[in-house]
N, C-alpha and C. Protein backbone atom coordinates (compact mmCIF):
# COMPACT_ATOMS: atom_id res chain seq x y z
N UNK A 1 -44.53 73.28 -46.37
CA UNK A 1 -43.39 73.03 -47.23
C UNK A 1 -43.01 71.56 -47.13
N UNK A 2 -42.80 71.17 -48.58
CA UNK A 2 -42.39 69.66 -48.61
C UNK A 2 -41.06 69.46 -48.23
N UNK A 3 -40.79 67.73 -47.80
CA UNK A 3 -39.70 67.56 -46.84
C UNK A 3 -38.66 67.69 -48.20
N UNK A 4 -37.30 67.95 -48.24
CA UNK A 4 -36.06 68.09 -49.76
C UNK A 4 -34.70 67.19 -49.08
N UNK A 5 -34.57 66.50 -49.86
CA UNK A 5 -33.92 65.47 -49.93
C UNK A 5 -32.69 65.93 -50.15
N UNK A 6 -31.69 65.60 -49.76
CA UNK A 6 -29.96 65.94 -49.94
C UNK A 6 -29.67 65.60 -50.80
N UNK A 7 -28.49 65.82 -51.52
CA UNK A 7 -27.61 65.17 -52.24
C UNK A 7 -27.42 63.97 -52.11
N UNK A 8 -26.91 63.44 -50.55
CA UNK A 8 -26.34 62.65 -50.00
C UNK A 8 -27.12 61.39 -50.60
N UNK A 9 -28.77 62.35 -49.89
CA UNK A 9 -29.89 60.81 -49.88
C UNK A 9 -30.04 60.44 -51.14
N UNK A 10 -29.45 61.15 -52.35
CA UNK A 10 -29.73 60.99 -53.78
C UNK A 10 -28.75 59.69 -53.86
N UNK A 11 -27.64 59.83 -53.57
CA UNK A 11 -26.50 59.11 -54.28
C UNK A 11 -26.80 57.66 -53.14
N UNK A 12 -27.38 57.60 -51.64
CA UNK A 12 -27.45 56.17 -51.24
C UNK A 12 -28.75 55.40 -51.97
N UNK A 13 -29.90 56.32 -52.35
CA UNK A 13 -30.74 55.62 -53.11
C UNK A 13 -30.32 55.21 -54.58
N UNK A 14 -29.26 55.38 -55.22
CA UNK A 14 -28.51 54.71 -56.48
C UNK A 14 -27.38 54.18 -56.61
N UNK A 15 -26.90 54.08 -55.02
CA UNK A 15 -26.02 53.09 -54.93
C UNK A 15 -25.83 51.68 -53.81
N UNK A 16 -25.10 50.97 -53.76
CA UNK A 16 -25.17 49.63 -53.14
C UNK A 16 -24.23 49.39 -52.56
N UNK A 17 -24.38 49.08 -51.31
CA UNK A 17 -23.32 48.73 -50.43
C UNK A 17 -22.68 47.35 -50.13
N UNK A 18 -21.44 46.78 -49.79
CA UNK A 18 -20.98 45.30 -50.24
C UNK A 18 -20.39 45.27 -49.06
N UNK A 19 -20.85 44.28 -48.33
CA UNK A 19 -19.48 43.76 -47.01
C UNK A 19 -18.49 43.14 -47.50
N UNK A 20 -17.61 43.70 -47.07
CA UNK A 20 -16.23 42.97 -47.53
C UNK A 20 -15.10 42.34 -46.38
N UNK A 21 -14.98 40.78 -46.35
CA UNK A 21 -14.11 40.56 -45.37
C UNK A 21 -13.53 39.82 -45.53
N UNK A 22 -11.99 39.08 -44.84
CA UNK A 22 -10.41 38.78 -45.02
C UNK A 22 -9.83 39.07 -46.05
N UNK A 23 -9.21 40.14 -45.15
CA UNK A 23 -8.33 41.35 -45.88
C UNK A 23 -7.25 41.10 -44.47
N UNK A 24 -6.42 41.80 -44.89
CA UNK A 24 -4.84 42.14 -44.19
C UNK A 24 -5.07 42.90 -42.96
N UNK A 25 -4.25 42.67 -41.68
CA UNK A 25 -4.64 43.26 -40.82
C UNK A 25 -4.65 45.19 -41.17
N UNK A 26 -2.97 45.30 -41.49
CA UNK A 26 -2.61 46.88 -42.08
C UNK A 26 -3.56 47.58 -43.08
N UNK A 27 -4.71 46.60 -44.15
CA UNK A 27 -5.31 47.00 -45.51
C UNK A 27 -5.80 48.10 -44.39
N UNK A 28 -5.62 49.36 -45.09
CA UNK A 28 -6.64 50.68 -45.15
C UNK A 28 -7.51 50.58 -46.36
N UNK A 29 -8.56 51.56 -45.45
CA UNK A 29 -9.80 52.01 -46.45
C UNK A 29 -9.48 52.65 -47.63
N UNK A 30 -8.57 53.21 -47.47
CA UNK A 30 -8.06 53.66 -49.33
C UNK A 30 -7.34 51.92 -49.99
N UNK A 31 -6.95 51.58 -49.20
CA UNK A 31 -6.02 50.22 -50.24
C UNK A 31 -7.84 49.03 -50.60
N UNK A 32 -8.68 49.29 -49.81
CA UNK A 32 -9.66 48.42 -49.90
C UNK A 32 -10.59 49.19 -51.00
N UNK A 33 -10.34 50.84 -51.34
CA UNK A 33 -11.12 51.63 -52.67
C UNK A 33 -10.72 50.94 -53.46
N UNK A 34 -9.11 51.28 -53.71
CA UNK A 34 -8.32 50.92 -55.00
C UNK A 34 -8.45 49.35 -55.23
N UNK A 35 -8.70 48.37 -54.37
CA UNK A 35 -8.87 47.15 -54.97
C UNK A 35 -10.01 46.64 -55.85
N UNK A 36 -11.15 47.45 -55.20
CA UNK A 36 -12.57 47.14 -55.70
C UNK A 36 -12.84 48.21 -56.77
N UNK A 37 -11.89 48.45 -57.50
CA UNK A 37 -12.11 49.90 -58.22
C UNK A 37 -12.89 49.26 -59.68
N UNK A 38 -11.74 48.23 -59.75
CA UNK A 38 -11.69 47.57 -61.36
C UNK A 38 -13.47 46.91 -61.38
N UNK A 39 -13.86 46.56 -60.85
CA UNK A 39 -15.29 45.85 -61.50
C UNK A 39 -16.43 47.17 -60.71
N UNK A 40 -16.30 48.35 -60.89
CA UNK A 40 -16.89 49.13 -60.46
C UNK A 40 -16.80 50.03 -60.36
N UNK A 41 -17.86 51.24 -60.01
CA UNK A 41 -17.85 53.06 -59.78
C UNK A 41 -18.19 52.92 -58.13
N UNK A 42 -16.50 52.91 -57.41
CA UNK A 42 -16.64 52.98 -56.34
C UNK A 42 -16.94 54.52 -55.74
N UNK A 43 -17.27 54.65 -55.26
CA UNK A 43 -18.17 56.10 -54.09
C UNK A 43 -17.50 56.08 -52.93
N UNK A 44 -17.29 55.13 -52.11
CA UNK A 44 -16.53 55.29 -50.52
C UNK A 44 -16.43 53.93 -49.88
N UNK A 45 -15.21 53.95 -49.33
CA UNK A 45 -15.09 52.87 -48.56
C UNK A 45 -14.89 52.85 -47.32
N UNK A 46 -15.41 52.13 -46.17
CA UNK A 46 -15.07 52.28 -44.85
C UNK A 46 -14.65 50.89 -44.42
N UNK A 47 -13.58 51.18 -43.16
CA UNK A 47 -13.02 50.13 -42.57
C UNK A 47 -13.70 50.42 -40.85
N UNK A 48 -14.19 49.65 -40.37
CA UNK A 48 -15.22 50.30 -39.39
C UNK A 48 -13.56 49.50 -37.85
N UNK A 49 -13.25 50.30 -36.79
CA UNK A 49 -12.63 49.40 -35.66
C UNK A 49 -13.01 48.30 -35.39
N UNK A 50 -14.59 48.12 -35.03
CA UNK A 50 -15.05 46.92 -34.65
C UNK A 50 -14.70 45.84 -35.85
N UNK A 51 -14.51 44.46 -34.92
CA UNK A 51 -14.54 43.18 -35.26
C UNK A 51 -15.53 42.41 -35.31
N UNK A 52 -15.45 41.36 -36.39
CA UNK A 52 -16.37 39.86 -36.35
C UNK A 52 -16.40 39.19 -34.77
N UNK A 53 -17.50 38.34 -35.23
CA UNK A 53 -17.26 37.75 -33.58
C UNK A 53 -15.82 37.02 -33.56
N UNK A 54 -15.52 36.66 -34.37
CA UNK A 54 -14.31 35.35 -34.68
C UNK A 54 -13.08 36.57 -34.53
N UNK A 55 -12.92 37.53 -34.71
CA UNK A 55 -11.87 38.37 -34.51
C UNK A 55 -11.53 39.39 -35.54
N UNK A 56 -12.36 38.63 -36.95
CA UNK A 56 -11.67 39.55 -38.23
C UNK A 56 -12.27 41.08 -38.10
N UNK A 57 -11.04 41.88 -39.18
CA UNK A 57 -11.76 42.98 -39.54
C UNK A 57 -12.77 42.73 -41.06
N UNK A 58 -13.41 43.68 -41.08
CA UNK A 58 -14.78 43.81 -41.97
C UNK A 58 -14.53 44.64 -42.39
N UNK A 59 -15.23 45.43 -43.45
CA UNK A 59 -15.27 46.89 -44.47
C UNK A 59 -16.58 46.65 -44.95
N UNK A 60 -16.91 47.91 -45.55
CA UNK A 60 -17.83 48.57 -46.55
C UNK A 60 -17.75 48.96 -47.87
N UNK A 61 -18.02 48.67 -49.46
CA UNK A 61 -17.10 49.73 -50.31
C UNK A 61 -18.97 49.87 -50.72
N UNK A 62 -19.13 51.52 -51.38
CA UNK A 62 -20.33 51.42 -51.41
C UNK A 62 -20.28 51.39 -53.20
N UNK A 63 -20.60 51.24 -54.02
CA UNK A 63 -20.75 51.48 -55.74
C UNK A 63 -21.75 51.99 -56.07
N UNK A 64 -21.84 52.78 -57.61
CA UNK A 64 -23.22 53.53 -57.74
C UNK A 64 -23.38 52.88 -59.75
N UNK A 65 -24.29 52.46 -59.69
CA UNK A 65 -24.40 52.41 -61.32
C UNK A 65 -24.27 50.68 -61.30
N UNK A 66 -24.37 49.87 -60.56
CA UNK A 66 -24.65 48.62 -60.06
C UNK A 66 -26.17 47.72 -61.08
N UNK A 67 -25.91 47.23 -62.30
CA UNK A 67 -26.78 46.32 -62.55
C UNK A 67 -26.97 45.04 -62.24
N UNK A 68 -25.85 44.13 -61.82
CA UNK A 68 -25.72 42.93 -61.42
C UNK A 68 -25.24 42.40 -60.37
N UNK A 69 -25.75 43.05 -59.51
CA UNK A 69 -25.44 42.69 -57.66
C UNK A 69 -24.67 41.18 -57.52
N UNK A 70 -25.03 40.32 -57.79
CA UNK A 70 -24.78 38.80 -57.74
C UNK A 70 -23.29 38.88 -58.57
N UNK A 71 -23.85 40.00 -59.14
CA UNK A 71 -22.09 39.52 -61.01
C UNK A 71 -21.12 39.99 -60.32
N UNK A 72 -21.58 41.89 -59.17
CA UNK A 72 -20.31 42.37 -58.69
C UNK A 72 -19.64 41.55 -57.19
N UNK A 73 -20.49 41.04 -56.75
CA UNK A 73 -19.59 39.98 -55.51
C UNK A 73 -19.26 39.07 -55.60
N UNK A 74 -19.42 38.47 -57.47
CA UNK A 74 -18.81 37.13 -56.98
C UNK A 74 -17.61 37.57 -57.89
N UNK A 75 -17.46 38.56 -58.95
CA UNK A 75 -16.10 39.47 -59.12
C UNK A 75 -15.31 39.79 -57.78
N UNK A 76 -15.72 40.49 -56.90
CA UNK A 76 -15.45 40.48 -55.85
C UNK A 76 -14.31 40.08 -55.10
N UNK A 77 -15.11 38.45 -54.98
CA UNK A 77 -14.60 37.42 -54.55
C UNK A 77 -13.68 36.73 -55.11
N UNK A 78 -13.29 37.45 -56.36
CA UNK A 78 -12.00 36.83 -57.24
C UNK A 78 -10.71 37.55 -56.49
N UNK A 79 -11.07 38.82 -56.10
CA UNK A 79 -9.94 39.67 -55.60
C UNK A 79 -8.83 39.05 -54.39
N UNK A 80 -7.35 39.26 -55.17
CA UNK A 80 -6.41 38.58 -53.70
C UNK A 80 -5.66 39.35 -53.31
N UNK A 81 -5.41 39.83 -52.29
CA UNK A 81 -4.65 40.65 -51.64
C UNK A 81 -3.72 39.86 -50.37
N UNK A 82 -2.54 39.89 -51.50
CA UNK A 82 -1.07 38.96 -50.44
C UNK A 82 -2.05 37.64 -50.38
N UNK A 83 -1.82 37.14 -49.21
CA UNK A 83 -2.31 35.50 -49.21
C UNK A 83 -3.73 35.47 -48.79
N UNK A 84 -4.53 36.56 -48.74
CA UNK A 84 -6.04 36.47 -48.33
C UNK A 84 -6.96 36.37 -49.72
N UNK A 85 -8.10 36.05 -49.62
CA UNK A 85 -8.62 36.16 -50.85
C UNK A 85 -10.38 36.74 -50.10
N UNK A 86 -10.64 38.03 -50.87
CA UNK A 86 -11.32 38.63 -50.03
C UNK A 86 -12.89 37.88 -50.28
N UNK A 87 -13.86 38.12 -49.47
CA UNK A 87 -15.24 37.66 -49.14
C UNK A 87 -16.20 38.82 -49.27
N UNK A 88 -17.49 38.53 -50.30
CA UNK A 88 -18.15 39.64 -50.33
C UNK A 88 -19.65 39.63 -49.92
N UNK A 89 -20.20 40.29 -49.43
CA UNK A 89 -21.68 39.50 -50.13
C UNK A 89 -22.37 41.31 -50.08
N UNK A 90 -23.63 41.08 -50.31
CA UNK A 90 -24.42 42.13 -50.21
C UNK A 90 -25.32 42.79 -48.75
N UNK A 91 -24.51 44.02 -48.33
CA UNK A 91 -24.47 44.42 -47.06
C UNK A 91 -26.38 44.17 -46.62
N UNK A 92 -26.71 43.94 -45.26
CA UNK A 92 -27.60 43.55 -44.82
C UNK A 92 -28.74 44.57 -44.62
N UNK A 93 -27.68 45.48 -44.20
CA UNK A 93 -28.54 46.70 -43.72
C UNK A 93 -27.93 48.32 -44.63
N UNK A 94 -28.94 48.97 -44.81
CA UNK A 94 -28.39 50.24 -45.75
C UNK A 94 -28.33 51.14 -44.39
N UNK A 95 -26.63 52.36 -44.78
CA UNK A 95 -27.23 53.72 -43.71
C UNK A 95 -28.13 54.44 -44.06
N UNK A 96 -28.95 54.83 -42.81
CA UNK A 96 -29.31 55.37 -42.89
C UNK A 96 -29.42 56.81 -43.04
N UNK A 97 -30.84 57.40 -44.18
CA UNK A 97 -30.49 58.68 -44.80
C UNK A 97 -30.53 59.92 -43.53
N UNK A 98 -29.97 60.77 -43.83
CA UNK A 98 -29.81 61.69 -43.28
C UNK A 98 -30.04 63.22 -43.32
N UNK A 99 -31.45 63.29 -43.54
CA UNK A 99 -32.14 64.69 -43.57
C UNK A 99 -32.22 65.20 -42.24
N UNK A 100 -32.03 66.55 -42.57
CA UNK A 100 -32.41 67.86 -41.84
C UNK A 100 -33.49 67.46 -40.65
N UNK A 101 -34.01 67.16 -41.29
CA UNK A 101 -35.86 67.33 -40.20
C UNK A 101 -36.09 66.55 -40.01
N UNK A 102 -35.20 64.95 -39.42
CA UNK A 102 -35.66 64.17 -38.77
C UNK A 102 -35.55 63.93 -37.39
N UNK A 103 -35.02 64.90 -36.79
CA UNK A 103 -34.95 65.20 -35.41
C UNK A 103 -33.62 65.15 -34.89
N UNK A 104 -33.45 65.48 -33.33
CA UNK A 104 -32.28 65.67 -32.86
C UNK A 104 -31.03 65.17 -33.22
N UNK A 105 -31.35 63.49 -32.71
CA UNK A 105 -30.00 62.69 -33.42
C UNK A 105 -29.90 62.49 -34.58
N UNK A 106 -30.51 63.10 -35.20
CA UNK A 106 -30.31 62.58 -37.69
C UNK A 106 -29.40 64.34 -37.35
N UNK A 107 -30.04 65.65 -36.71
CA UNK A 107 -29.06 66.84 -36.92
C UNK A 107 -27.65 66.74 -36.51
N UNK A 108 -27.24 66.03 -34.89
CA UNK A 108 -26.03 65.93 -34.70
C UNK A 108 -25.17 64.93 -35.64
N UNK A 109 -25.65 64.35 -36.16
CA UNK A 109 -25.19 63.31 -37.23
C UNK A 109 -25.10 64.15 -38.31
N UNK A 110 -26.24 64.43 -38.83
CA UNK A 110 -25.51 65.45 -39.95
C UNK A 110 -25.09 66.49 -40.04
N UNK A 111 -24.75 67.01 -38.83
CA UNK A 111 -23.56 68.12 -38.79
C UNK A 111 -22.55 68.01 -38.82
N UNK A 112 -21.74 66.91 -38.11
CA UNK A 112 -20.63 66.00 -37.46
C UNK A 112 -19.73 66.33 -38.93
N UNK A 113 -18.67 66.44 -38.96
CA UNK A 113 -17.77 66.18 -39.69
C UNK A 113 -17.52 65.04 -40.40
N UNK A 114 -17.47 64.16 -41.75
CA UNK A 114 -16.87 62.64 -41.46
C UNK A 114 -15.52 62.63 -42.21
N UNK A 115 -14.80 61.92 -41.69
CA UNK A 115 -13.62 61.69 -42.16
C UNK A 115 -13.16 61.28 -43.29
N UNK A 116 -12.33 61.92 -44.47
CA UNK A 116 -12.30 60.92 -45.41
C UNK A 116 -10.30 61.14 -45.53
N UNK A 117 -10.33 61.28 -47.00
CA UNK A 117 -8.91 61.09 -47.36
C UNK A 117 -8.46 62.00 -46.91
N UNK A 118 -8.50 63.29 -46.30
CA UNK A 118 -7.89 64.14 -46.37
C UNK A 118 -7.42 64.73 -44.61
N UNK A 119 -8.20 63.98 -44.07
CA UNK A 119 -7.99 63.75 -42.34
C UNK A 119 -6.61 63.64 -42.46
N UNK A 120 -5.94 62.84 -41.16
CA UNK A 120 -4.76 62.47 -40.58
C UNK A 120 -4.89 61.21 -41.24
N UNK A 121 -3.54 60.30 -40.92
CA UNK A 121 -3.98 59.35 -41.22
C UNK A 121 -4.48 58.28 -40.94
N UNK A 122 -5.12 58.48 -39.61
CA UNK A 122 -5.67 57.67 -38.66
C UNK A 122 -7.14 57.16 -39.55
N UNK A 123 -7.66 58.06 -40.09
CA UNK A 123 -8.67 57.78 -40.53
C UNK A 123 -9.25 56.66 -41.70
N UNK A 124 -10.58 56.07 -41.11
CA UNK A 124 -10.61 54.38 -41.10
C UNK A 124 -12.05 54.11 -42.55
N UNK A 125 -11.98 55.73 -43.60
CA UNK A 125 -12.78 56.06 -44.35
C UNK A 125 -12.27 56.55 -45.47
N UNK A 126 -12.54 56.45 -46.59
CA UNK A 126 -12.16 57.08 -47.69
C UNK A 126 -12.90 57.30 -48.98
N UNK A 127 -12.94 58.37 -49.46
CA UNK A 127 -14.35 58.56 -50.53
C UNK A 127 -13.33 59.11 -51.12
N UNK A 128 -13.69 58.77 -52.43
CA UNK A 128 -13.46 59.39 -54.22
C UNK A 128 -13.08 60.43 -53.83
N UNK A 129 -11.53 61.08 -54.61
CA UNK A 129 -11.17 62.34 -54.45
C UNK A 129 -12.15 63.44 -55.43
N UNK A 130 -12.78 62.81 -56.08
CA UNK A 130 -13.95 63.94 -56.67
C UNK A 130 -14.81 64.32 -55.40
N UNK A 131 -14.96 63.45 -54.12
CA UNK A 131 -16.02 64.26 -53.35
C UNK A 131 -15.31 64.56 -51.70
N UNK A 132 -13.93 64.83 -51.96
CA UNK A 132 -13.50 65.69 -51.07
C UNK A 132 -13.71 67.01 -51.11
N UNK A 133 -13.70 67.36 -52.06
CA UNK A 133 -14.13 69.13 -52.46
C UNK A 133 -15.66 69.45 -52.53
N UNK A 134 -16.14 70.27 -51.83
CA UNK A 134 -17.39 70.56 -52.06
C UNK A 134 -18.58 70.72 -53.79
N UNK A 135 -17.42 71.38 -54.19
CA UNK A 135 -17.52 72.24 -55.77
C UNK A 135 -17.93 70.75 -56.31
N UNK A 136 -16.46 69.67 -56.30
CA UNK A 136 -16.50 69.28 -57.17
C UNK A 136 -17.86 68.10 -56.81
N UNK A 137 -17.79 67.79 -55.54
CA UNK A 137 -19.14 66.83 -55.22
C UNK A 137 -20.88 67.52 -55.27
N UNK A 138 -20.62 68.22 -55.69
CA UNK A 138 -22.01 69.22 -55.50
C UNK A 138 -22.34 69.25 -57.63
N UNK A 139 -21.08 69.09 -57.91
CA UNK A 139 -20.95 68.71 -59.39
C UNK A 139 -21.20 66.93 -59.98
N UNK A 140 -20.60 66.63 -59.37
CA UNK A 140 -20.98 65.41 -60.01
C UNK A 140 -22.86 64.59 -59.30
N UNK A 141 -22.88 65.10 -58.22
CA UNK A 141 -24.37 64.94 -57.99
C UNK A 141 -25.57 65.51 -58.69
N UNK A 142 -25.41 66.65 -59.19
CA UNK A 142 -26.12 67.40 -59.80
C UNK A 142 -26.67 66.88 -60.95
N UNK A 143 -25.16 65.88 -61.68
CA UNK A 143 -25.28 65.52 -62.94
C UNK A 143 -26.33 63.72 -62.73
N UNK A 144 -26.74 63.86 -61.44
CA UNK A 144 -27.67 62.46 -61.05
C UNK A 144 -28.92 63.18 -61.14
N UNK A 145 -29.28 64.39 -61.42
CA UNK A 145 -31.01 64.70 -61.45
C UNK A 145 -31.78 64.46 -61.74
């Protein structure tokens, strides 16, 4: 039997991930969705704890439907939030996918719970309220076949 690919791995192979950095110490991962919304079909954003070496915080916003990589970060980079003016470029490294049958640590990883909008509010992640619900994310992937 051939190896079957997730949903998941569908939507990181058609979409693109953007580092994003100086932003506000308080910006949450939902205030960093809603900024990057306008020049894009944002998918999820993460604000990771760790810091730059220099001290800043960093983020992730990932987009799907991306023709002009170069057009969406230097849009991007127009964005101001209070007296920062944010920094983008095109993330270095993609996550990695996460099938079933790649052994021990890809299963505890993809069993794990991840956090999005609907956690406490501690949480340092936030994806499209279309793919908090199973139904409705199992719907709009489908319509990527």
């Amino acid at each position: 039997m051939g190896s079957r690919r997730s949903k998941e791995d569908d939507v990181n192979r058609i979409s693109i991930s953007i580092y994003v950095t100086n932003f506000p110490e308080n910006f949450s991962a939902k205030e960093l969705f809603q900024s990057c919304k306008q020049y894009g079909h944002v998918v999820d954003s993460f604000i990771p704890r760790k810091r730059t070496k220099e001290g800043k915080r960093f983020g992730f916003v990932r987009f799907i439907n991306v023709f002009n990589v170069d057009r969406l970060v230097n849009n991007l980079c127009t964005i101001w939030v209070g007296q920062f003016k944010l920094h983008a470029n095109k993330a270095r490294f993609q996550r990695a996918t996460l099938n079933k049958g790649q052994g021990a640590d890809h299963k505890k990883v993809a069993n794990s719970p991840r956090p999005n909008s609907r956690d406490s509010g501690s949480s340092n992640s936030y994806e499209c309220e279309f793919f908090t619900s199973e139904t409705s994310k199992e719907a709009f992937l489908d319509n990527w076949d």
